[in-house]
C-alpha atoms as a PDB file:
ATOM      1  CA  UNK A   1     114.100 103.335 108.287  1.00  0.00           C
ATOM      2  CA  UNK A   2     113.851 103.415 104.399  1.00  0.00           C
ATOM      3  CA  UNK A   3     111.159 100.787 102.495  1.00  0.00           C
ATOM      4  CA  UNK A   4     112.573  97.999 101.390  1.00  0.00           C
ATOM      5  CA  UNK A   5     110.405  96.876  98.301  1.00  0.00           C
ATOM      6  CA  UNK A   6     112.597  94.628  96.852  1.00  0.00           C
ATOM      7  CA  UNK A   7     114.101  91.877  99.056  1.00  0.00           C
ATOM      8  CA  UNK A   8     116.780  89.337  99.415  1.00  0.00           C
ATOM      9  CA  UNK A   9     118.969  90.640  97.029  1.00  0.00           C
ATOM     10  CA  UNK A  10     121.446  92.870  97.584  1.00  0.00           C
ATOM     11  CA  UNK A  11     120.783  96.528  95.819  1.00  0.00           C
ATOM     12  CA  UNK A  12     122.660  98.393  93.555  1.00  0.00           C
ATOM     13  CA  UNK A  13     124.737  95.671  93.127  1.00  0.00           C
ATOM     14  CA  UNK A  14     124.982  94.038  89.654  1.00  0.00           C
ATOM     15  CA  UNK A  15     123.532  90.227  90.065  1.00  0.00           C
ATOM     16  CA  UNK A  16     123.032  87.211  87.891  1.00  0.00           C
ATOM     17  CA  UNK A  17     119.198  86.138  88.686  1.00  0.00           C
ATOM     18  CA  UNK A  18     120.143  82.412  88.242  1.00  0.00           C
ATOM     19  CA  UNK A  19     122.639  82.901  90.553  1.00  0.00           C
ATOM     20  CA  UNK A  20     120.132  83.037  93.040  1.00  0.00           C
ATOM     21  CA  UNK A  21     119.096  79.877  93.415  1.00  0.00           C
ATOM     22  CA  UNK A  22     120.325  76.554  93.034  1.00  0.00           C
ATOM     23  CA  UNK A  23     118.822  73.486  91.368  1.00  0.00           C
ATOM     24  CA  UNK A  24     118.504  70.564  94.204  1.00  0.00           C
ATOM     25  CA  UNK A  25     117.776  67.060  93.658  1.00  0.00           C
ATOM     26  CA  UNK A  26     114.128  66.260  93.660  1.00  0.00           C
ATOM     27  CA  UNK A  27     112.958  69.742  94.391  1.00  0.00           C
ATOM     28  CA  UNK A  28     111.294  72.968  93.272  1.00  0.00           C
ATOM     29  CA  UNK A  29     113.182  76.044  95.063  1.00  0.00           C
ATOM     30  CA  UNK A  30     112.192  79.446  95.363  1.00  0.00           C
ATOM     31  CA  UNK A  31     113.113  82.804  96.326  1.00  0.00           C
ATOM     32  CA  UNK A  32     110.563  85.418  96.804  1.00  0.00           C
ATOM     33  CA  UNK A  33     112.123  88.961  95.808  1.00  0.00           C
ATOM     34  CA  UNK A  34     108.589  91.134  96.186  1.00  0.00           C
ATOM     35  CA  UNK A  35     105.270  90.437  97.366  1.00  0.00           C
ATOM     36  CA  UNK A  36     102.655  92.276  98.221  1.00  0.00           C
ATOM     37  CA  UNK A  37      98.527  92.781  96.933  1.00  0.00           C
ATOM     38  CA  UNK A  38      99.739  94.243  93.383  1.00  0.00           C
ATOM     39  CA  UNK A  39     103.049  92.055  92.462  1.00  0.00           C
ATOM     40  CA  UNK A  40     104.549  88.809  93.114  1.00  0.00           C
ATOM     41  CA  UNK A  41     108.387  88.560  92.172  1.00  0.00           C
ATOM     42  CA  UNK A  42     110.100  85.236  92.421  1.00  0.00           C
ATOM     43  CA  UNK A  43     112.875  83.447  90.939  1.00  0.00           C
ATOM     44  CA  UNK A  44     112.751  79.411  90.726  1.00  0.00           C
ATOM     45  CA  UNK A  45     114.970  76.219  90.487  1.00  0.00           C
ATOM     46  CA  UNK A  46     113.382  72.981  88.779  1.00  0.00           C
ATOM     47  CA  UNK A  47     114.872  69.777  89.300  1.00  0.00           C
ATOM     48  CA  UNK A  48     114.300  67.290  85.978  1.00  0.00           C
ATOM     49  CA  UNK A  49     111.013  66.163  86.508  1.00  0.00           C
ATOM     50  CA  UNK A  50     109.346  68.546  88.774  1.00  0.00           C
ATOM     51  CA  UNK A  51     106.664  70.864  88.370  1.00  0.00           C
ATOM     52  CA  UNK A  52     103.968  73.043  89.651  1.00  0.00           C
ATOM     53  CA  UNK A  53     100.431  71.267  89.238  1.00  0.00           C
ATOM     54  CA  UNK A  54      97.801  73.421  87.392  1.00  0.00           C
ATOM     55  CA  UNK A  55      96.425  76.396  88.869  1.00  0.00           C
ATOM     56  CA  UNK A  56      94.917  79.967  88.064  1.00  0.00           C
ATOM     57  CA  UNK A  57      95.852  83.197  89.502  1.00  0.00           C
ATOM     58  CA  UNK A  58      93.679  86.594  89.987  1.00  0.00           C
ATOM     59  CA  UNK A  59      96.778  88.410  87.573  1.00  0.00           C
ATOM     60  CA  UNK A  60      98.745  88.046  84.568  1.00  0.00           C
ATOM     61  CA  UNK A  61     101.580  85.539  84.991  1.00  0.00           C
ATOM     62  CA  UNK A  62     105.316  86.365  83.298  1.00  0.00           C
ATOM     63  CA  UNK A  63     107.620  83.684  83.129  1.00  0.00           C
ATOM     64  CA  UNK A  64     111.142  84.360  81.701  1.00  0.00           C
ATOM     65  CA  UNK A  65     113.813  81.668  81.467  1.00  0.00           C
ATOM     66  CA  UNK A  66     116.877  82.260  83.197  1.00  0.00           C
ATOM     67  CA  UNK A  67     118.824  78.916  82.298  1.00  0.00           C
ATOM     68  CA  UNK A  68     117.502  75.435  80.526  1.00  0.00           C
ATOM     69  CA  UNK A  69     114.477  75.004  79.040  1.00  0.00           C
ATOM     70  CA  UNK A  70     110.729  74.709  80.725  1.00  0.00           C
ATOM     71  CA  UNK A  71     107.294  73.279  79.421  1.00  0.00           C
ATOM     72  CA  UNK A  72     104.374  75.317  80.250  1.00  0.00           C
ATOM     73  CA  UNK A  73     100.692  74.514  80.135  1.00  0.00           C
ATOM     74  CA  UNK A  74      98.399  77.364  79.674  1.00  0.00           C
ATOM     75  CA  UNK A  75      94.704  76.528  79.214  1.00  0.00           C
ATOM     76  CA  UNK A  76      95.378  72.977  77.476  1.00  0.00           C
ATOM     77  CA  UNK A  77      98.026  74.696  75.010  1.00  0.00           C
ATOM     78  CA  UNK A  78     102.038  73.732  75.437  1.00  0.00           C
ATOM     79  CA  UNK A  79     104.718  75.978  75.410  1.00  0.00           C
ATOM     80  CA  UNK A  80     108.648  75.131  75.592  1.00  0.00           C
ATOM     81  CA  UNK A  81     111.045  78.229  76.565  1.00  0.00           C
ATOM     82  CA  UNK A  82     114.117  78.261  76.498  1.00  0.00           C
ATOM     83  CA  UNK A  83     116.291  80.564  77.964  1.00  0.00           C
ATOM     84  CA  UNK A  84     116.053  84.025  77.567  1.00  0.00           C
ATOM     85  CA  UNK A  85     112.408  83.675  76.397  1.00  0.00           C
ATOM     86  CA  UNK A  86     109.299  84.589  78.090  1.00  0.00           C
ATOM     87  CA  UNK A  87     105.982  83.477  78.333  1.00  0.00           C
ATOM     88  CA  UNK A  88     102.610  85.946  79.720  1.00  0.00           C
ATOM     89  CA  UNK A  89     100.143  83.501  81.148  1.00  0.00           C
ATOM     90  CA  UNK A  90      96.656  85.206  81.476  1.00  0.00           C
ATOM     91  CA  UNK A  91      94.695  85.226  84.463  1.00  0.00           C
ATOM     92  CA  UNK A  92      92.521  82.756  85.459  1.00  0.00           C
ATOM     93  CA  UNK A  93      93.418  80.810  82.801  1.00  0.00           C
ATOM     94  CA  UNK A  94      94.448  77.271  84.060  1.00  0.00           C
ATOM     95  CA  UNK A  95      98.132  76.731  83.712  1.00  0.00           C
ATOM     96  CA  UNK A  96     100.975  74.097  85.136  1.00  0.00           C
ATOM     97  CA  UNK A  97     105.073  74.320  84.954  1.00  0.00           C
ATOM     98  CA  UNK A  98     106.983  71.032  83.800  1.00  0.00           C
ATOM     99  CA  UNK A  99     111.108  70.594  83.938  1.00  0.00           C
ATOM    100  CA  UNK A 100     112.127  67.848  81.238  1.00  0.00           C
ATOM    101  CA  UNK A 101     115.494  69.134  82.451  1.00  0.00           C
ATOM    102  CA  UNK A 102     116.548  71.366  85.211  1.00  0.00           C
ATOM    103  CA  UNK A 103     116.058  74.566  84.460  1.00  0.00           C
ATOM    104  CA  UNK A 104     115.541  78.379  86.354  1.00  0.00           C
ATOM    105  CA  UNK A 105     112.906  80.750  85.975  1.00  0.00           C
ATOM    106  CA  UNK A 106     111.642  84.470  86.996  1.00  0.00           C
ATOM    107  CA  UNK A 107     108.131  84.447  87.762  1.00  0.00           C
ATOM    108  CA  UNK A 108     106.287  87.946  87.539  1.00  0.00           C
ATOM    109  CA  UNK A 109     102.351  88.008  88.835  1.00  0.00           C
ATOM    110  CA  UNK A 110     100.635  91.449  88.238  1.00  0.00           C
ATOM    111  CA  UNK A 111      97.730  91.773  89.983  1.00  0.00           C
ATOM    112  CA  UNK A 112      94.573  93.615  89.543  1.00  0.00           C
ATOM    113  CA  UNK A 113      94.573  96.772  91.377  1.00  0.00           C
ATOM    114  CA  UNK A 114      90.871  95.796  92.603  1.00  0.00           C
ATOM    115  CA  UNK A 115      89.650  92.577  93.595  1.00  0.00           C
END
């Protein structure tokens, strides 16, 4: 059987990203597209007023905007991206995800290839 490193999406098959997943009412939705001890690929839905509380990671965060805007906390600094734009949030540096509106995002974690 041939390895499968990207999942849940079909392959080489042109896609819209934001396509992927839809914004529900009162929820943060995810779908995880890799994952494994070196990178984390997922794409998110934000309902208006839902976030992710602050946290750190052990790799660099990317955020890129897919659709709507999204306020970002990274080590007591806020950022608004709209779409299209990206964000790198360091490691271990504290950061938090905020939706004034609904809006989607693609989440890339690199991780250190020692830990």
């Amino acid at each position: 059987m041939k390895n499968i490193f990207i999942k849940n999406i079909p392959h080489e098959t042109p896609i819209s990203l934001a396509q992927q997943v839809d914004i529900m009412q009162g929820q943060v939705v995810s779908k995880t597209l890799a994952q494994n001890k070196f990178i984390s690929i997922t794409v998110f839905a934000f309902d208006k007023d839902e976030e992710i509380g602050s946290h750190d990671s052990t790799g660099d965060a990317m955020v890129t905007i897919l659709e709507g805007s999204g306020t970002f906390m990274v080590d007591g600094k806020e950022y608004t991206l709209n779409q299209g734009e990206t964000l790198v949030m360091p490691a271990q540096k504290p950061h938090s995800v905020f939706a004034k509106e609904p809006f989607k995002m693609l989440l890339v974690v690199v991780f250190p290839t020692t830990i």
